[in-house]
C-alpha atoms as a PDB file:
ATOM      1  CA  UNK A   1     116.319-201.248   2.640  1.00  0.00           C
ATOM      2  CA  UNK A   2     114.087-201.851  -0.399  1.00  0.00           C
ATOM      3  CA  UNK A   3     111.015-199.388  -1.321  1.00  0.00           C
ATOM      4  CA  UNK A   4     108.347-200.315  -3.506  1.00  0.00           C
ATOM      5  CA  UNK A   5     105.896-197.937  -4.937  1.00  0.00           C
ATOM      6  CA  UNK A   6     103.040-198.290  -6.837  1.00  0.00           C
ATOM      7  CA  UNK A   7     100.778-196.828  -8.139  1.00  0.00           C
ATOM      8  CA  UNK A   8      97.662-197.173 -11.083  1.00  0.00           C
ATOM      9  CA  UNK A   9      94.861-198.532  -9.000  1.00  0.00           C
ATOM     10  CA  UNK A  10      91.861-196.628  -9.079  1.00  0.00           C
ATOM     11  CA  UNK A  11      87.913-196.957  -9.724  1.00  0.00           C
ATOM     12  CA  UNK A  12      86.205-198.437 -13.136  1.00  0.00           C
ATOM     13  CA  UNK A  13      83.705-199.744 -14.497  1.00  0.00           C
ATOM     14  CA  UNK A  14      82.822-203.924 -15.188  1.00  0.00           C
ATOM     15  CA  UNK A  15      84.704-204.687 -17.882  1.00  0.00           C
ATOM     16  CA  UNK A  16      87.419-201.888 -18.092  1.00  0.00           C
ATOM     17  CA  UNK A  17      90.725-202.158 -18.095  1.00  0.00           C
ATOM     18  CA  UNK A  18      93.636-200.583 -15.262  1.00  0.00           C
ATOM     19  CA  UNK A  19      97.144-200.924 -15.112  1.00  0.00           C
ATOM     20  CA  UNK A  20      99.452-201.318 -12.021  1.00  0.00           C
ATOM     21  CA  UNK A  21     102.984-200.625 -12.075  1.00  0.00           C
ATOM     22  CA  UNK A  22     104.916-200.851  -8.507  1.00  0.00           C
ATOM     23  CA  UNK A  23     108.926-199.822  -8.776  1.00  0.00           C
ATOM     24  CA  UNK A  24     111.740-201.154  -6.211  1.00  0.00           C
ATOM     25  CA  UNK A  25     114.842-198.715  -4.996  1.00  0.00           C
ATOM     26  CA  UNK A  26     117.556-199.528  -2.891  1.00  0.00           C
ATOM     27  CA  UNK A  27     120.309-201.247  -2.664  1.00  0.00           C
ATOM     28  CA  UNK A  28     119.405-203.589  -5.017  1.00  0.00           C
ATOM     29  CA  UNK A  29     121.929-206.197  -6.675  1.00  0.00           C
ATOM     30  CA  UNK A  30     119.058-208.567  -8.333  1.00  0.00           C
ATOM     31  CA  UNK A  31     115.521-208.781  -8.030  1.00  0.00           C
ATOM     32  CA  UNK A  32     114.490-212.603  -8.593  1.00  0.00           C
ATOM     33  CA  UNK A  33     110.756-212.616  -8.245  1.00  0.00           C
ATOM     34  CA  UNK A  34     108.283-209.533  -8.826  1.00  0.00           C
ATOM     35  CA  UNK A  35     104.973-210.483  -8.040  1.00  0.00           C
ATOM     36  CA  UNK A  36     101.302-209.268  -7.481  1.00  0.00           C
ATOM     37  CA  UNK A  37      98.794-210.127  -4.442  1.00  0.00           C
ATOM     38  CA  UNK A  38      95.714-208.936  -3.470  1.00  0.00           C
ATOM     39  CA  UNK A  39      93.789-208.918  -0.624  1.00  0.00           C
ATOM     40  CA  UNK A  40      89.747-207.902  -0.595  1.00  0.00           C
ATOM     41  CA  UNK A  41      87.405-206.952   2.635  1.00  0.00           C
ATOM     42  CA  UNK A  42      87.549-210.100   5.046  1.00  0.00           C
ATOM     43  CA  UNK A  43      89.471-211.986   2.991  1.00  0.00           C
ATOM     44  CA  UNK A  44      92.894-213.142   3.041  1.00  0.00           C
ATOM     45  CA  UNK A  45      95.504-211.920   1.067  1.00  0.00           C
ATOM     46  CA  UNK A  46      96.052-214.378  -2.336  1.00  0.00           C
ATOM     47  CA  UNK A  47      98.296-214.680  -4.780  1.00  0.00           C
ATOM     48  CA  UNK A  48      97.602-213.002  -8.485  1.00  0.00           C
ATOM     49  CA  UNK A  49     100.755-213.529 -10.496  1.00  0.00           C
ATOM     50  CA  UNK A  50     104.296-213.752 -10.525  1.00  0.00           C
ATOM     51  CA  UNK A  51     107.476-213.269 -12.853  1.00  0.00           C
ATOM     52  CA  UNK A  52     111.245-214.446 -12.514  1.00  0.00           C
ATOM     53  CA  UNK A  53     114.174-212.426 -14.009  1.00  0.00           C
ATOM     54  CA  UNK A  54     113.886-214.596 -16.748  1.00  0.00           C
ATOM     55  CA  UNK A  55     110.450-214.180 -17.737  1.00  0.00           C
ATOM     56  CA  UNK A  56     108.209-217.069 -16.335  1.00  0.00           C
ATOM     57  CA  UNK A  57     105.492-216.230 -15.407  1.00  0.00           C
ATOM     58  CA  UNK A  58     102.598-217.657 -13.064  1.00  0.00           C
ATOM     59  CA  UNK A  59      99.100-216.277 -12.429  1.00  0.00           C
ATOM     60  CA  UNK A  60      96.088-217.428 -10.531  1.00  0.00           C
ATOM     61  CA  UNK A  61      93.520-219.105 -12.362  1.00  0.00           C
ATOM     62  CA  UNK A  62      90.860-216.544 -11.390  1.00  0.00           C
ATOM     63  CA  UNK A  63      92.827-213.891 -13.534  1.00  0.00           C
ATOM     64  CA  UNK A  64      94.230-216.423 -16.234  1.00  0.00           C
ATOM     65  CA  UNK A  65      93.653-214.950 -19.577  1.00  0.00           C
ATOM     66  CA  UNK A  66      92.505-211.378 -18.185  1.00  0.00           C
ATOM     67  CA  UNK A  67      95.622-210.444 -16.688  1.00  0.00           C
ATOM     68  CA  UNK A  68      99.011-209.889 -17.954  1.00  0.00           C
ATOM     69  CA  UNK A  69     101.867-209.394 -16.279  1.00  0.00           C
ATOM     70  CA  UNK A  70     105.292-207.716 -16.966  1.00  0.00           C
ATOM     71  CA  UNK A  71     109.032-206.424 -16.176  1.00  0.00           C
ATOM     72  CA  UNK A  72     111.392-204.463 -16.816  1.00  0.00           C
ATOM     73  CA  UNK A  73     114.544-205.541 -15.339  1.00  0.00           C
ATOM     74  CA  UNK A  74     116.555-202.489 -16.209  1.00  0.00           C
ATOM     75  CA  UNK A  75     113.946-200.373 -14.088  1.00  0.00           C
ATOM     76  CA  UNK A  76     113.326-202.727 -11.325  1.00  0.00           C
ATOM     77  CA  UNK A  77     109.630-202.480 -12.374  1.00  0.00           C
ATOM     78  CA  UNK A  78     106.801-204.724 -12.754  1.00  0.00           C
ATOM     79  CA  UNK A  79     103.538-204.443 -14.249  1.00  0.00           C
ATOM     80  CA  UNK A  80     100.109-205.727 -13.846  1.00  0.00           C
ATOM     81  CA  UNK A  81      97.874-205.148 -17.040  1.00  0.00           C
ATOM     82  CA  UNK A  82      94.494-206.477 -16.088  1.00  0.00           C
ATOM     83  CA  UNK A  83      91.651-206.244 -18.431  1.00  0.00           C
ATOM     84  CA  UNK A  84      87.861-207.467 -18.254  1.00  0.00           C
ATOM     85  CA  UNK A  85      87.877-206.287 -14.773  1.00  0.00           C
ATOM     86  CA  UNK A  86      85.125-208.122 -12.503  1.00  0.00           C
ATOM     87  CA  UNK A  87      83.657-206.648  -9.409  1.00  0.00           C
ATOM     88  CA  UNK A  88      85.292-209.804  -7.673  1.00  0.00           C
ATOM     89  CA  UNK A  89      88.636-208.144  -8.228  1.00  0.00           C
ATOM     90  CA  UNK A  90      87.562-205.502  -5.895  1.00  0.00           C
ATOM     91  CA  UNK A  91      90.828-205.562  -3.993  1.00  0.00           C
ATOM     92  CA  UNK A  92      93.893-203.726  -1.925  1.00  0.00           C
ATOM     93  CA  UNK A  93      96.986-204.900  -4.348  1.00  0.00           C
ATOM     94  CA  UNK A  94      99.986-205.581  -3.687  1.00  0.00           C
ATOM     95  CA  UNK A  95     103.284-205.325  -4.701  1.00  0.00           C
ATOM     96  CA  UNK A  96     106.242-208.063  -3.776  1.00  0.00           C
ATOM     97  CA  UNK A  97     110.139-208.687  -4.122  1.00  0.00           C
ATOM     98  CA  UNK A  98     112.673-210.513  -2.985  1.00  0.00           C
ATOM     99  CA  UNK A  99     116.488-210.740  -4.174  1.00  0.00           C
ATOM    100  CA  UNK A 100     119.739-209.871  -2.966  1.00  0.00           C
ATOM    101  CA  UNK A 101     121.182-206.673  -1.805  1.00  0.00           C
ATOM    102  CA  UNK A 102     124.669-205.484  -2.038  1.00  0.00           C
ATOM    103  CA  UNK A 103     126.737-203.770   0.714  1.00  0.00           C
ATOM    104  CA  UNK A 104     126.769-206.546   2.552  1.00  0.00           C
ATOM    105  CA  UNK A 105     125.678-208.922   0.037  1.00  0.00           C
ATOM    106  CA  UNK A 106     122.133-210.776   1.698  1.00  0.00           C
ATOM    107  CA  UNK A 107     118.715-211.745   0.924  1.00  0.00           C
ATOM    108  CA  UNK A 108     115.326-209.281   1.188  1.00  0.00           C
ATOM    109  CA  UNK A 109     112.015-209.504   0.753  1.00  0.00           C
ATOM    110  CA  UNK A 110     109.760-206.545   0.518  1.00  0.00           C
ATOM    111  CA  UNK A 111     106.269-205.700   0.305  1.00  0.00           C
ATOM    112  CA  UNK A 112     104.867-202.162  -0.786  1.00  0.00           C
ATOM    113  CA  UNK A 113     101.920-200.290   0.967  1.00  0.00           C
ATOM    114  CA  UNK A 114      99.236-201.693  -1.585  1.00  0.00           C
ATOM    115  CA  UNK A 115      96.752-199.323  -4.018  1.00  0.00           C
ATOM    116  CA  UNK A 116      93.292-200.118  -4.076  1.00  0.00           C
ATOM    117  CA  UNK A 117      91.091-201.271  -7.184  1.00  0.00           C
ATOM    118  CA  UNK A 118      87.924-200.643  -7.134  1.00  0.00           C
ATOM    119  CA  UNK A 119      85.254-202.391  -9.598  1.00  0.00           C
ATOM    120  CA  UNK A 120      82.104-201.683 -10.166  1.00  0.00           C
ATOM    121  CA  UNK A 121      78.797-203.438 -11.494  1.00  0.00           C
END
């Protein structure tokens, strides 16, 4: 009952700079955590940050300082702004929510399909 879509991943170079944004639709009544993971070849899928409704934030400490992310609440968007990209954040990424929907009133928790980053050396 709740899509999200994102989009912004792509290929660049060490050191560059991409931005993800991933929007939720349905039938949304609040959105209480928008988050980012990532998961690279053979690996398992980890968390790179988080953000409440409110604004607290929470981010790995492999992206600490590089990464910044973002909301708008109005939109039901987040954002992941990550700079000084390393080949190490070679990754699928992906977006998360989870809320509460209206008509009947209960909890969800979504994933969308993931856009691929792609860093290069």
């Amino acid at each position: 009952q709740v899509q999200l879509v994102e989009s912004g991943g792509g290929l660049v170079q060490a050191g560059g700079s991409l931005r993800l944004s991933c929007a939720a639709s349905g039938r949304i009544l609040r959105i209480n955590v928008m988050g980012w993971h990532r998961q690279a070849p053979g690996k398992q899928r980890e968390l790179v940050a988080t953000i409440t409704s409110g604004g607290t934030t929470n981010y790995a400490d492999s992206v600490k300082g590089r990464f910044l992310i973002s909301r708008d609440n109005a939109k039901n968007t987040v954002y992941l702004q990550m700079n000084s990209l390393k080949p190490d954040d070679t990754a699928v990424y992906y977006c998360a929510a989870d809320g509460l929907l209206f008509g009947p009133r209960r909890d969800f928790s979504s994933w969308g399909q993931g856009t691929q980053v792609t860093v290069s050396s």
